[in-house]
Protein backbone atom coordinates (compact mmCIF):
# COMPACT_ATOMS: atom_id res chain seq x y z
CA UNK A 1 -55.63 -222.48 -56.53
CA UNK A 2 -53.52 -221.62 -53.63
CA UNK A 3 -53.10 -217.65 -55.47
CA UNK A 4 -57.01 -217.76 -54.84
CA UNK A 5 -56.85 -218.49 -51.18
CA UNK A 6 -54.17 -216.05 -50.80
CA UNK A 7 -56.58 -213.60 -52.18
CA UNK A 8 -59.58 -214.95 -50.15
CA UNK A 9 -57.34 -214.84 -46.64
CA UNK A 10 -55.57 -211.31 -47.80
CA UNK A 11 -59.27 -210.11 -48.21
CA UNK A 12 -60.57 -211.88 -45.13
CA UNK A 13 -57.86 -210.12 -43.03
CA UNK A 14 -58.34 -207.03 -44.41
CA UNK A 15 -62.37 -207.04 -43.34
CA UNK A 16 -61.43 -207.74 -40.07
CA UNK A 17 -58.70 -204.71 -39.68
CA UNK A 18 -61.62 -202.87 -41.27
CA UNK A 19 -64.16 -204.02 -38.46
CA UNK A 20 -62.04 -203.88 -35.87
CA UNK A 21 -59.99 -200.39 -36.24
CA UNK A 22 -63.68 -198.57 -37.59
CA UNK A 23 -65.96 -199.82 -34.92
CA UNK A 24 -65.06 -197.07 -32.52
CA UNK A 25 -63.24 -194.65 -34.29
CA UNK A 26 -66.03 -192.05 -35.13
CA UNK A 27 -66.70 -192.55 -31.54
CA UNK A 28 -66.23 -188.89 -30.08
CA UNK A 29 -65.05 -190.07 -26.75
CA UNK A 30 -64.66 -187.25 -23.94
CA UNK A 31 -63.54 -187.83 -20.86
CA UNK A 32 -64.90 -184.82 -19.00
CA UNK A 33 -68.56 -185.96 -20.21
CA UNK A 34 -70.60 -186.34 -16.99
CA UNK A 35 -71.31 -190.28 -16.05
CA UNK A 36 -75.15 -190.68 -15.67
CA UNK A 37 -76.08 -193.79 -13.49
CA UNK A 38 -79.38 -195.61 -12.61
CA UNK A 39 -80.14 -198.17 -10.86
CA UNK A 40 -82.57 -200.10 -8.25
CA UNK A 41 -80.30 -199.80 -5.20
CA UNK A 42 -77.01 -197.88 -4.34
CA UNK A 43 -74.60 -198.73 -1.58
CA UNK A 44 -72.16 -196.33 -1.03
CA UNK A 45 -68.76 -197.50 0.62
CA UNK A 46 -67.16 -194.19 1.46
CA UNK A 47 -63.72 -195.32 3.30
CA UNK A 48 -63.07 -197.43 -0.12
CA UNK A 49 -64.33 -194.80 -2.14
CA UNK A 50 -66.57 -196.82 -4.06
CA UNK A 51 -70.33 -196.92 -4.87
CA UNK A 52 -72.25 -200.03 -5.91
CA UNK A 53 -75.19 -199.53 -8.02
CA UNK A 54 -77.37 -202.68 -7.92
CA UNK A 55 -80.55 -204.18 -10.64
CA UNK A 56 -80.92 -202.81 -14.40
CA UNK A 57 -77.99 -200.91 -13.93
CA UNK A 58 -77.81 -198.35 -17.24
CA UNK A 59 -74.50 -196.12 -17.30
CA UNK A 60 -73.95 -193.01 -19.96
CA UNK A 61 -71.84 -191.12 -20.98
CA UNK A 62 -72.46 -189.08 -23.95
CA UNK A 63 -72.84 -191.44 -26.97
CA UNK A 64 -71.51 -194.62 -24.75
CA UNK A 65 -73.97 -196.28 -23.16
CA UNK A 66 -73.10 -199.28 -20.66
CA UNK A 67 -76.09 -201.87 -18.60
CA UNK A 68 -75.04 -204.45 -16.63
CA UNK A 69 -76.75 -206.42 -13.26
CA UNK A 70 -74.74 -204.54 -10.55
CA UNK A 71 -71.62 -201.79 -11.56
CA UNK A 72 -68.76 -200.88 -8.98
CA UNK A 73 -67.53 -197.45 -9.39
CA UNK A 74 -64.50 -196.69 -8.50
CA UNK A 75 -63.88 -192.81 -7.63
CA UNK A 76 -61.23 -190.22 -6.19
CA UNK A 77 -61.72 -186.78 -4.55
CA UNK A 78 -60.16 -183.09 -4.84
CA UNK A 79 -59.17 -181.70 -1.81
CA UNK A 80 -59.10 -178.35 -3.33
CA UNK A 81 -62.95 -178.15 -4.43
CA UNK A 82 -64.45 -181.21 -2.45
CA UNK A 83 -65.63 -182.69 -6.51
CA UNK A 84 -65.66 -186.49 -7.07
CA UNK A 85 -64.65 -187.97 -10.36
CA UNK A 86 -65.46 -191.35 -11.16
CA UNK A 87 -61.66 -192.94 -12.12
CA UNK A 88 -62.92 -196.59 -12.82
CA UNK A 89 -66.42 -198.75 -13.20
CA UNK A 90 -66.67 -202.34 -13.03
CA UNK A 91 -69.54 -203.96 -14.37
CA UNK A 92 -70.95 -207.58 -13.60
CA UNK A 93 -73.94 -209.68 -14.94
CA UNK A 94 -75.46 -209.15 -18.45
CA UNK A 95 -73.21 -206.60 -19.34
CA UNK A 96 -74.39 -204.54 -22.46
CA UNK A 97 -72.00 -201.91 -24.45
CA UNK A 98 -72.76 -199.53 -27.11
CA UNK A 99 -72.34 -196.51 -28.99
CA UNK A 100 -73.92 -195.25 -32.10
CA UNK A 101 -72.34 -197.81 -33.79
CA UNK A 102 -72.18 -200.87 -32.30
CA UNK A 103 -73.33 -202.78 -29.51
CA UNK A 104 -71.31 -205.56 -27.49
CA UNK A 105 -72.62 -208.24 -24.81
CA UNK A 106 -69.80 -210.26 -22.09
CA UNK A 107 -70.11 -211.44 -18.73
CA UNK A 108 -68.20 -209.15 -17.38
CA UNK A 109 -66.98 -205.44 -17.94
CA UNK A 110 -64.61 -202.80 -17.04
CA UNK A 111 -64.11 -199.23 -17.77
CA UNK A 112 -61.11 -196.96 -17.19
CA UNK A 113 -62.52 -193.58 -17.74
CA UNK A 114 -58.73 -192.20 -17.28
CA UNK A 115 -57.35 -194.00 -19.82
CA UNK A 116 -60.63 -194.55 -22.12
CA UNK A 117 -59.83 -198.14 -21.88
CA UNK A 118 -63.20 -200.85 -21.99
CA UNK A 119 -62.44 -204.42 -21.37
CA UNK A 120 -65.09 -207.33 -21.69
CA UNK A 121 -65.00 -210.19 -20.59
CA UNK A 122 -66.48 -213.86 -21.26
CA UNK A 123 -68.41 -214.98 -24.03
CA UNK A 124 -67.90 -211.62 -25.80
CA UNK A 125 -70.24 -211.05 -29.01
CA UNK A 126 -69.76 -207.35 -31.12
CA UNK A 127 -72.13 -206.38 -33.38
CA UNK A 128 -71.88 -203.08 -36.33
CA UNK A 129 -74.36 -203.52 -38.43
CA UNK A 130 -75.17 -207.37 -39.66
CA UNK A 131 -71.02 -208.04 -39.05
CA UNK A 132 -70.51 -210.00 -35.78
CA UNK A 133 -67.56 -211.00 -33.72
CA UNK A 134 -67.25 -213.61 -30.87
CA UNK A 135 -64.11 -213.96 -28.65
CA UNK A 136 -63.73 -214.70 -24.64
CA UNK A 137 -61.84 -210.59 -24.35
CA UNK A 138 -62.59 -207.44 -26.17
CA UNK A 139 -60.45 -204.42 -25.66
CA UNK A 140 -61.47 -201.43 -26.93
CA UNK A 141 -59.58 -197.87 -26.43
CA UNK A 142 -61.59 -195.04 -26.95
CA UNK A 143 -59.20 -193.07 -27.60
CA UNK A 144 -57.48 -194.26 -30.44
CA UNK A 145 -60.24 -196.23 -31.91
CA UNK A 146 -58.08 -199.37 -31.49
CA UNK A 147 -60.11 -202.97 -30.71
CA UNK A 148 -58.81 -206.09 -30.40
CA UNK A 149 -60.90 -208.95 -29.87
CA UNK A 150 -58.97 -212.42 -28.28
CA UNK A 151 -60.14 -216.02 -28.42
CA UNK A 152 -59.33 -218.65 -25.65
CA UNK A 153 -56.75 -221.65 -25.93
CA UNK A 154 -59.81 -223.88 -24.70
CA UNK A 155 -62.63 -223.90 -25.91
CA UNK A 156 -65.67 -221.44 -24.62
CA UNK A 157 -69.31 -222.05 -24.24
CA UNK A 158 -71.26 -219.68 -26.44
CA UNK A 159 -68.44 -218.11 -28.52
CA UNK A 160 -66.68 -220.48 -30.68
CA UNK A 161 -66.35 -224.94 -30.21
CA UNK A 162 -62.39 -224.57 -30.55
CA UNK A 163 -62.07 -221.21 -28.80
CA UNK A 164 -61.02 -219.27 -31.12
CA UNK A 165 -61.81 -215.46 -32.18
CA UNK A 166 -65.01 -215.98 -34.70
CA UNK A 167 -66.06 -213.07 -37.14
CA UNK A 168 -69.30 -213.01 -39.39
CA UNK A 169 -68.90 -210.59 -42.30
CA UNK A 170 -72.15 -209.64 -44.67
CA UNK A 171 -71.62 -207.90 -47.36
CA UNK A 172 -73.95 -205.17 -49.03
CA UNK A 173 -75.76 -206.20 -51.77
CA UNK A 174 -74.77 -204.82 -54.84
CA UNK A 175 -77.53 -203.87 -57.70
């Protein structure tokens, strides 16, 4: 009995790793990919060096794709050739994430484009394929392919009753 639920926690653990480590890492993330952004209204904020793009917000670049109610991006400028580069974008409201291979919903959202790094935030659900996860923060680096999804010590509305990281794993059916 308890050699059986080592087996059924060793194999539990290992579908996670699995979900977790492949869900971005045939993501061909790119840094220098040009950000495409549209939205209803745009308020630009030139001393702060920030532009706020407000109502059905959609964001790409390349294969990422991030929506969200209103973003904030964050960006710098070269004295040398007078080009902007967008360093950071912040995303509020219905925030919706994904790539060819998976698609994630939080409250909130953020996006280092120096670093590659995504962070969402509240009520976090991530979704490849009919596999789902639900956590309060979901860190994903680009980069490395590297995702870690963390619970709450409370509990959260939406996500889990004792706050903790939940993951739904369906198999394929075998003939």
């Amino acid at each position: 009995m308890i050699k059986n639920i080592f087996i059924f926690f060793f194999l539990l653990f290992n579908f996670i790793f699995l979900f977790l480590s492949s869900s971005h890492s045939s993501s061909k993330y790119d840094k220098n990919h040009p950000i495409e952004i549209t939205a209803d209204s745009l308020e630009v904020l030139q001393n702060e060096r920030i532009a706020i793009f407000k109502g059905s917000v959609d964001a790409s670049q390349g294969e990422i794709l991030l929506k969200a109610d209103m973003l904030k991006v964050h960006y710098s400028s070269s004295n040398k050739d007078d080009s902007q580069s967008v360093s950071k974008i912040l995303a509020e409201g219905n925030v919706f994430f994904s790539t060819n291979s998976e698609t994630a919903k939080s409250n909130k959202g953020e996006y280092n484009v120096d670093l590659g790094l995504i962070t969402l935030t509240g009520s976090v659900k991530l979704t490849q394929g009919k596999n789902i996860l639900r956590g309060n923060m979901l860190k994903i680096d680009l980069k490395t392919g590297k995702n870690t999804m963390i619970g709450e010590s409370k509990p959260i509305s939406e996500t889990t009753k004792d706050g903790r990281v939940k993951g739904l794993f369906v198999p394929n059916k075998r003939k």
